[in-house]
N, C-alpha and C. Protein backbone atom coordinates (compact mmCIF):
# COMPACT_ATOMS: atom_id res chain seq x y z
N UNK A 1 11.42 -7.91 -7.67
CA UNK A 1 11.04 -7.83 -6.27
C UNK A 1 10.03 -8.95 -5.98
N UNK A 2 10.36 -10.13 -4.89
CA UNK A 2 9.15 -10.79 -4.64
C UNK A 2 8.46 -10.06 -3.43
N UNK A 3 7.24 -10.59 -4.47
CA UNK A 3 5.89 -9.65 -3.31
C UNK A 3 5.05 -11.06 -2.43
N UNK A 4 4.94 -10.99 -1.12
CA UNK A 4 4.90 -11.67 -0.19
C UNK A 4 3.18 -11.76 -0.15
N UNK A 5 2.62 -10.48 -0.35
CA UNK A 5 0.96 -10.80 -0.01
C UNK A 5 0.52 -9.15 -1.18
N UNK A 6 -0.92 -9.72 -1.48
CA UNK A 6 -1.04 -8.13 -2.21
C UNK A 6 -2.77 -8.35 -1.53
N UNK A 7 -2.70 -6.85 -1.99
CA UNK A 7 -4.02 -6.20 -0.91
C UNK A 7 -4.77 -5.49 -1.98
N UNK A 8 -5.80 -5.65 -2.14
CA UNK A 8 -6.84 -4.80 -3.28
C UNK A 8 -7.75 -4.17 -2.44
N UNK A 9 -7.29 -2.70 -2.45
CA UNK A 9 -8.21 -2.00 -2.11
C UNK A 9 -8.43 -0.70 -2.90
N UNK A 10 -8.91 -0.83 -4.22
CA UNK A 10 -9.18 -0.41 -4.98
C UNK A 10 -10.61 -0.18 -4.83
N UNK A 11 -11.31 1.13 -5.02
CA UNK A 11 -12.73 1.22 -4.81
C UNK A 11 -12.64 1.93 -3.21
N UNK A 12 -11.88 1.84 -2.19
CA UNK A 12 -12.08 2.25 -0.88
C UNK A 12 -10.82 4.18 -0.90
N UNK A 13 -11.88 4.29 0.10
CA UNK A 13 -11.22 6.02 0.38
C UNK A 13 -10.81 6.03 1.81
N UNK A 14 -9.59 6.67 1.85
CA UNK A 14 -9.24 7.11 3.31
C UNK A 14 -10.05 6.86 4.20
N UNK A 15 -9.43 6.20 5.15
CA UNK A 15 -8.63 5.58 6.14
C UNK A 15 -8.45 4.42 5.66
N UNK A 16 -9.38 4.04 4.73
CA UNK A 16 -9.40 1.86 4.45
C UNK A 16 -8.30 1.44 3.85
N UNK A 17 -7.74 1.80 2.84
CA UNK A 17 -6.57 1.06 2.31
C UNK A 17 -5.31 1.12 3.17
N UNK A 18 -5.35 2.30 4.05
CA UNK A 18 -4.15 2.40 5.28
C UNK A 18 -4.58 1.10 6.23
N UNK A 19 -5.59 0.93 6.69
CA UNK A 19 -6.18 0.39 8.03
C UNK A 19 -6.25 -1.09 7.79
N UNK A 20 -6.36 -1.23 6.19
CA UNK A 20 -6.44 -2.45 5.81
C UNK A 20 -4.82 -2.89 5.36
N UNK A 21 -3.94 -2.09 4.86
CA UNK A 21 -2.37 -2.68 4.65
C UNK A 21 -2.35 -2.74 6.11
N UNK A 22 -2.27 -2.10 7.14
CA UNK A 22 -1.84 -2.25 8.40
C UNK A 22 -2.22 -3.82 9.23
N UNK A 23 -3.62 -4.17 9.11
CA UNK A 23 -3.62 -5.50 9.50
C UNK A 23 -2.76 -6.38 8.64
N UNK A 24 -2.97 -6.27 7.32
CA UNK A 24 -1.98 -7.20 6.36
C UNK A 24 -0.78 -7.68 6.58
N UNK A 25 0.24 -6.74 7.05
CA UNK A 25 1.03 -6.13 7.38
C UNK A 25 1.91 -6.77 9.03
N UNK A 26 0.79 -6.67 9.63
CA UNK A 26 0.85 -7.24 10.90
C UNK A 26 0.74 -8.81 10.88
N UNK A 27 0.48 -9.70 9.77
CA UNK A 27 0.53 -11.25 9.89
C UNK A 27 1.42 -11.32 8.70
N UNK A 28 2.65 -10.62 8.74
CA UNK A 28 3.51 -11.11 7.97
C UNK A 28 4.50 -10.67 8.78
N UNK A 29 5.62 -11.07 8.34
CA UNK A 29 7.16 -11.67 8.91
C UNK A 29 8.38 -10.14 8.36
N UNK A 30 8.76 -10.04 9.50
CA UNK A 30 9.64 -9.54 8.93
C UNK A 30 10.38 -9.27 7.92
N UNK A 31 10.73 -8.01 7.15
CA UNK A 31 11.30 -8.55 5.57
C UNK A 31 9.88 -8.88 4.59
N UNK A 32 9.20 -8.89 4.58
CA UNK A 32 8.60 -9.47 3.71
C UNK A 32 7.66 -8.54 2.89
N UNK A 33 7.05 -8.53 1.51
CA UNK A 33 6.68 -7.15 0.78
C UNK A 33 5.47 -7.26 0.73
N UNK A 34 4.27 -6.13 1.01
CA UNK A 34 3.09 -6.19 0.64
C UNK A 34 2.82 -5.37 -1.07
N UNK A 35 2.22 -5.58 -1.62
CA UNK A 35 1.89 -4.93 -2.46
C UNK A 35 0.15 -4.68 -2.31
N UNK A 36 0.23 -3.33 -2.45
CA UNK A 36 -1.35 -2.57 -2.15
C UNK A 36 -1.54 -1.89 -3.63
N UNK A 37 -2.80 -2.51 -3.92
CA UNK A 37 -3.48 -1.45 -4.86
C UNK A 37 -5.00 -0.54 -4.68
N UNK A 38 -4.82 0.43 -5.51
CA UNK A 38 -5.62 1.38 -4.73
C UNK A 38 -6.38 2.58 -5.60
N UNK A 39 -7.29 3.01 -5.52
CA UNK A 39 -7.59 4.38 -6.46
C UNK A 39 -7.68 4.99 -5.76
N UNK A 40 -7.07 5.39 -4.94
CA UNK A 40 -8.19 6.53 -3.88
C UNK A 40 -6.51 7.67 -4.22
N UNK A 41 -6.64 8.72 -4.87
CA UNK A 41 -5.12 9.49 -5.24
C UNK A 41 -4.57 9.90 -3.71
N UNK A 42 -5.48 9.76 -2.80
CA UNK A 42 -5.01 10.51 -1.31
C UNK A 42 -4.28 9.42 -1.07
N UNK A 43 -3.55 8.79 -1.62
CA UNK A 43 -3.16 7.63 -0.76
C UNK A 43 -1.63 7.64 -0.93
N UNK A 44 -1.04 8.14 -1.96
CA UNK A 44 0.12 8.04 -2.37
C UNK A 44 0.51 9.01 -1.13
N UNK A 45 0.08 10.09 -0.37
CA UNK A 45 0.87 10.64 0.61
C UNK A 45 0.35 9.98 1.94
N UNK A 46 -0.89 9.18 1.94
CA UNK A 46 -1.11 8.15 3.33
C UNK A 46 -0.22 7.40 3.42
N UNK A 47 0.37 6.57 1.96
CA UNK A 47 1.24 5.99 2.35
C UNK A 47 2.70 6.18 2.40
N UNK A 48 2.61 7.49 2.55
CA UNK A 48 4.35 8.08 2.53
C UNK A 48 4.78 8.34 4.26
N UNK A 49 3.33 9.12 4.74
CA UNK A 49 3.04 9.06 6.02
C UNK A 49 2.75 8.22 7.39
N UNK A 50 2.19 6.98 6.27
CA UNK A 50 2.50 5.69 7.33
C UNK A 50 3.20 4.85 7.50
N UNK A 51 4.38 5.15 6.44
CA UNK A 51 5.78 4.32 6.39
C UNK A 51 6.62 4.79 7.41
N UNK A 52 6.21 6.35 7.09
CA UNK A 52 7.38 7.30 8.56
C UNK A 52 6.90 6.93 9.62
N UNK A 53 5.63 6.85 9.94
CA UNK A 53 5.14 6.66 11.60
C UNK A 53 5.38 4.96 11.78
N UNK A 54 5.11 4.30 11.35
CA UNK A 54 5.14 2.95 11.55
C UNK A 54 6.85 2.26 11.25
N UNK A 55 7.36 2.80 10.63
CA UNK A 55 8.55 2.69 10.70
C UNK A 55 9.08 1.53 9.21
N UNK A 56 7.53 0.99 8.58
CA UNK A 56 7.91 0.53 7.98
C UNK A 56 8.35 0.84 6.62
N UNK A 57 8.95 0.43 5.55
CA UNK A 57 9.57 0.83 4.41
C UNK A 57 8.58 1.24 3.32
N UNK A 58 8.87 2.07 2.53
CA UNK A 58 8.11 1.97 1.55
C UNK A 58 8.76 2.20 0.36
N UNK A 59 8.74 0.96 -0.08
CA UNK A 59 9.77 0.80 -1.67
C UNK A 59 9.95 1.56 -2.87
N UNK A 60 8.16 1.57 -2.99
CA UNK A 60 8.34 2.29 -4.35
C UNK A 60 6.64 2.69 -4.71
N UNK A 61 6.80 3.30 -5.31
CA UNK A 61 4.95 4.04 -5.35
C UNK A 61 4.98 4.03 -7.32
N UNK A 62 3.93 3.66 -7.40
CA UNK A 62 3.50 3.65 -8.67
C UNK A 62 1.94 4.13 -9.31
N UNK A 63 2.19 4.69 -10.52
CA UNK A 63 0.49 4.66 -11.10
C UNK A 63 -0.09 4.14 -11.83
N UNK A 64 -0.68 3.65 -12.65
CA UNK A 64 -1.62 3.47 -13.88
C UNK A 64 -2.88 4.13 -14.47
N UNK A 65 -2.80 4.27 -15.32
CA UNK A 65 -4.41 4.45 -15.73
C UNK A 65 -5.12 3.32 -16.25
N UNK A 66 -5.61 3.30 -15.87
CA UNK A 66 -6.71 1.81 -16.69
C UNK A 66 -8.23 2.16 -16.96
N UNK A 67 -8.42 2.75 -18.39
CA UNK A 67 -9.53 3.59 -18.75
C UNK A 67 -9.42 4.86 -18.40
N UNK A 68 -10.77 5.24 -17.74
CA UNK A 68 -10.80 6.54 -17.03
C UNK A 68 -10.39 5.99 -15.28
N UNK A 69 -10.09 5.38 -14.79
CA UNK A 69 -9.80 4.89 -13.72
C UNK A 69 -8.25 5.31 -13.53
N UNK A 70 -7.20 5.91 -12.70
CA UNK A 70 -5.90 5.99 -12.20
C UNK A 70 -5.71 4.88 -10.80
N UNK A 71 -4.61 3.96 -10.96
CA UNK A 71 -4.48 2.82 -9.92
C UNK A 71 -3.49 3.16 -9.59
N UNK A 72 -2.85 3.17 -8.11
CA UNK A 72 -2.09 3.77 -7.41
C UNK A 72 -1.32 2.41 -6.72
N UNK A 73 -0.16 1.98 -7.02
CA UNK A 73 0.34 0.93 -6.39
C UNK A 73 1.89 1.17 -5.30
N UNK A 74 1.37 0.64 -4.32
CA UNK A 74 2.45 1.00 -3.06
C UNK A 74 3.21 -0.56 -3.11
N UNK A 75 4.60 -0.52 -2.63
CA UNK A 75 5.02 -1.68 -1.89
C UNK A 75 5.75 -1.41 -0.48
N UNK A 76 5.46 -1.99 0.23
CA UNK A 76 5.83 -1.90 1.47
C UNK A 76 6.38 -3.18 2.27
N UNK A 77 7.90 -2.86 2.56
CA UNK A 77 8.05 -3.77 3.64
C UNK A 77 8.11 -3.81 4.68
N UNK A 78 7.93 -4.93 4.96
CA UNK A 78 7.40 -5.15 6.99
C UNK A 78 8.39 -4.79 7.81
N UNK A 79 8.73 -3.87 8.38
CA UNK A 79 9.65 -3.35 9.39
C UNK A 79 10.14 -5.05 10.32
């Protein structure tokens, strides 16, 4: 999958990693993939929820652990 722009918002809690893919999101082109990373665990259903309302796609959801840390990775394409 090529990824078009990636977004680190790792460290931020609800609303920010939504509010922040959403501008991202908005200066890219049609078709094209963001990749968001993230710890915040509320996010894997923010971003299930803002794919439906916004209409845009959401590819594929992923996790990691890295230490005691869990990283939550979304891809999303631009409607």
């Amino acid at each position: 999958m090529d990824i078009n722009k990636e977004l680190d918002a790792r460290g931020l809690t609800c609303p920010l990693p939504i509010l922040k893919a959403k501008k991202a999101l908005s200066d890219m082109h049609s078709g094209e993939v963001l990749k968001v990373l993230a710890t915040d665990p509320g996010s894997v259903r923010d971003f299930q929820a803002f794919a439906r309302q916004t209409g845009n796609d959401l590819i594929d959801q992923q996790s990691e652990r890295h230490g005691e840390t869990d990283e939550f990775i979304h891809f999303l394409r631009r409607r």
